[in-house]
Protein backbone atom coordinates (compact mmCIF):
# COMPACT_ATOMS: atom_id res chain seq x y z
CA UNK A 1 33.37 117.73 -3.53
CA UNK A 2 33.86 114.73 -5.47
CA UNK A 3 30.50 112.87 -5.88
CA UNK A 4 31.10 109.53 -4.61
CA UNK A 5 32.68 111.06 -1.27
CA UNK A 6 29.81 113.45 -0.51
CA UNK A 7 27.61 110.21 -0.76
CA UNK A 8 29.79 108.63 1.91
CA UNK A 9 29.25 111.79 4.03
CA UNK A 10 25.86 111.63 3.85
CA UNK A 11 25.76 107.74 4.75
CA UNK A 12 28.14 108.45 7.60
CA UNK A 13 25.96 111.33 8.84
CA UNK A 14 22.89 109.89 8.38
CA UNK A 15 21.80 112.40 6.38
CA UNK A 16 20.77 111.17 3.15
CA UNK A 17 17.53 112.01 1.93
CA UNK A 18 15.15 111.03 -0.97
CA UNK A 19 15.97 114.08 -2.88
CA UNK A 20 19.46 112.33 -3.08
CA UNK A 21 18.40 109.69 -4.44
CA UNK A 22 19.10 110.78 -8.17
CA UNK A 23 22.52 111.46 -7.49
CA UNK A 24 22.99 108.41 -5.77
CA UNK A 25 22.94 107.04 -9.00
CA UNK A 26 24.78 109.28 -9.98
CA UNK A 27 27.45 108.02 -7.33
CA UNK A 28 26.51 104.74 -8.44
CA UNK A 29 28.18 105.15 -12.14
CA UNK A 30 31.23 106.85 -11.02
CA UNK A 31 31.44 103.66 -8.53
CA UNK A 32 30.85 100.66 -11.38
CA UNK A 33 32.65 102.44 -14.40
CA UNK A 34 35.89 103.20 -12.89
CA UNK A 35 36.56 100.55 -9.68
CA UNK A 36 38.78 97.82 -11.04
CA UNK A 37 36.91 94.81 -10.01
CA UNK A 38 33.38 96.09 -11.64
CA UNK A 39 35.12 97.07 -14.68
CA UNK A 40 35.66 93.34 -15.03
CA UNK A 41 32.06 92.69 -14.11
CA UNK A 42 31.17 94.59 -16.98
CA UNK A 43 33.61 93.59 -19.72
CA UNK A 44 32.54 90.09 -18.82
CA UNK A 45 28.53 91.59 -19.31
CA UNK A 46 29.64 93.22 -22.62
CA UNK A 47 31.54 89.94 -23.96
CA UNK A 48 28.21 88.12 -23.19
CA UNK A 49 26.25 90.51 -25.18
CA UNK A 50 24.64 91.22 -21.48
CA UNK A 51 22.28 94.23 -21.22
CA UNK A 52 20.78 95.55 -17.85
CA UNK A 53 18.29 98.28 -17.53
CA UNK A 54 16.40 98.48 -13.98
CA UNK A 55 14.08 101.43 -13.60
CA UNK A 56 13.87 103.13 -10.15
CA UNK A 57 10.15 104.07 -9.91
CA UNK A 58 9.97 106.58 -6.79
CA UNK A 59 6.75 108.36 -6.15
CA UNK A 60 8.19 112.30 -4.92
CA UNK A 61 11.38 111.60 -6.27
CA UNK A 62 11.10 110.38 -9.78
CA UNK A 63 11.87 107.79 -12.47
CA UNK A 64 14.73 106.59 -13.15
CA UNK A 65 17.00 104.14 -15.03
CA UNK A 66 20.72 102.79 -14.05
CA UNK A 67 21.56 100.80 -17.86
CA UNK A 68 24.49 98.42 -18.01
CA UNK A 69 25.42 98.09 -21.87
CA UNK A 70 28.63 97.18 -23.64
CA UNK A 71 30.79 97.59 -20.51
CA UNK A 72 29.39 100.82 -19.10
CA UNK A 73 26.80 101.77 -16.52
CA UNK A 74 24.50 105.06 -17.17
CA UNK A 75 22.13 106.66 -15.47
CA UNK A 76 18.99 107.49 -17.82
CA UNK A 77 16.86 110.65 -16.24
CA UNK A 78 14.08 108.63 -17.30
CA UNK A 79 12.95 104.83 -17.19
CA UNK A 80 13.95 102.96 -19.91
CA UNK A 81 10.86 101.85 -22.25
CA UNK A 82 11.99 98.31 -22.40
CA UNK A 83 13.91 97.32 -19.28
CA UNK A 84 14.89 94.53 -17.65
CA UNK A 85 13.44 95.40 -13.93
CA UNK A 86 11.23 98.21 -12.66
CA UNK A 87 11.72 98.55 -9.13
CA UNK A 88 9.19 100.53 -7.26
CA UNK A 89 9.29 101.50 -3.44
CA UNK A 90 8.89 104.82 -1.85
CA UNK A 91 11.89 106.75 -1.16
CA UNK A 92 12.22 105.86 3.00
CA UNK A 93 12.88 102.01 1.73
CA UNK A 94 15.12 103.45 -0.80
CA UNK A 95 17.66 105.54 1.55
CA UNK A 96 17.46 102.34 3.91
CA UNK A 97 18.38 99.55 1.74
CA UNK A 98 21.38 102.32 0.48
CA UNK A 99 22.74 103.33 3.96
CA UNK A 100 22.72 99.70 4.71
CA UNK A 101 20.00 100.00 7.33
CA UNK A 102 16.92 98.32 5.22
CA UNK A 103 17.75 95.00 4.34
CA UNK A 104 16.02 94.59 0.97
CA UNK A 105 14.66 91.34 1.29
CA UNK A 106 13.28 92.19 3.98
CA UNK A 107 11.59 95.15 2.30
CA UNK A 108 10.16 92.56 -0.15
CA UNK A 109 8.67 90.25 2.06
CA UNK A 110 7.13 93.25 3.70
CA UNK A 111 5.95 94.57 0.48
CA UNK A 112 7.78 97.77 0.50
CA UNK A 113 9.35 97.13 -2.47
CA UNK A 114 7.62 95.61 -5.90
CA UNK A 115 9.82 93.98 -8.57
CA UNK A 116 8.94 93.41 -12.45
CA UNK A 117 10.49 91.80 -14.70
CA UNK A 118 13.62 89.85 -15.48
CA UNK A 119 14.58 88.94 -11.73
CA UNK A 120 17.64 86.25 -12.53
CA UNK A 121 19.02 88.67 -14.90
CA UNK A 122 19.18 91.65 -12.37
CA UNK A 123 19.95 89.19 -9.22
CA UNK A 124 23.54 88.69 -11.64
CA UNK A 125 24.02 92.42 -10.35
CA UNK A 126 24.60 91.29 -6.67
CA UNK A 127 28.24 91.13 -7.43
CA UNK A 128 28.30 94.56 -8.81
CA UNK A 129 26.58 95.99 -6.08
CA UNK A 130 28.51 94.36 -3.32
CA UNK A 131 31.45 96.69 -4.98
CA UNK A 132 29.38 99.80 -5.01
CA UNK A 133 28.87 98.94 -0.85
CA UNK A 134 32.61 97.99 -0.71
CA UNK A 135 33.40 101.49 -1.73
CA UNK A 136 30.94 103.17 0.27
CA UNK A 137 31.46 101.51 3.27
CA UNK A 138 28.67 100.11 3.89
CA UNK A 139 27.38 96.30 4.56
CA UNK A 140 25.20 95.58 1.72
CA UNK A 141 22.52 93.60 3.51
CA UNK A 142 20.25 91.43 1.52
């Protein structure tokens, strides 16, 4: 099953677990590097010179990286040694904010989730991620 739709699945069902969470990004990728609108979002990134790293620091589940650079997204199956944001939370706040029932500011206020770094750079990736929820169908709350 293709990766982005068993994501949906597991939204839908209410299923989706921490131990998704890596293939979430996963998802993610497939989502930004081939839906028409991000693809835009990115080749305006790349004309800028724009790089994004933002590690996903989840105790159980792992460190992670989802890197934006000249016009593609990857996902690293490590955090990146220089990146623009670390995000840390634990992996409850994580499947929330993704199946749209967390909203993340919310989460921050509450201290559930701790950001470092460049925060105006990575708030630029709103737009991106509003297509990820398009796609997913879900209502990206923030």
């Amino acid at each position: 099953m293709d990766i982005v739709q068993n994501l949906k699945n597991k939204i839908a069902k209410g299923t989706l677990k921490g131990k998704d969470l890596p293939s979430v990004l996963d998802a993610i990728v497939e989502i930004v590097n081939t839906n028409k609108d991000s693809k835009e979002l990115l080749a305006d990134m790349a004309e800028e010179g724009d790089k994004v790293r933002i590690n996903f620091l989840i105790p159980n589940v792992g460190d992670r990286c989802l890197a934006i650079e000249d016009g593609k997204a990857k996902h690293l199956p490590s955090k990146h040694k220089d990146p623009t944001v670390s995000i840390t939370t634990d992996a409850d706040t994580a499947v929330g904010i993704l199946s749209g029932k967390v909203e993340a500011i919310a989460a921050y206020g509450e201290k559930k989730i701790k950001l470092e770094g460049n925060l105006a750079k990575a708030a630029a990736l709103i737009l991106i991620l509003q297509v990820v929820a398009d796609v997913l169908g879900i209502e990206f709350k923030r």
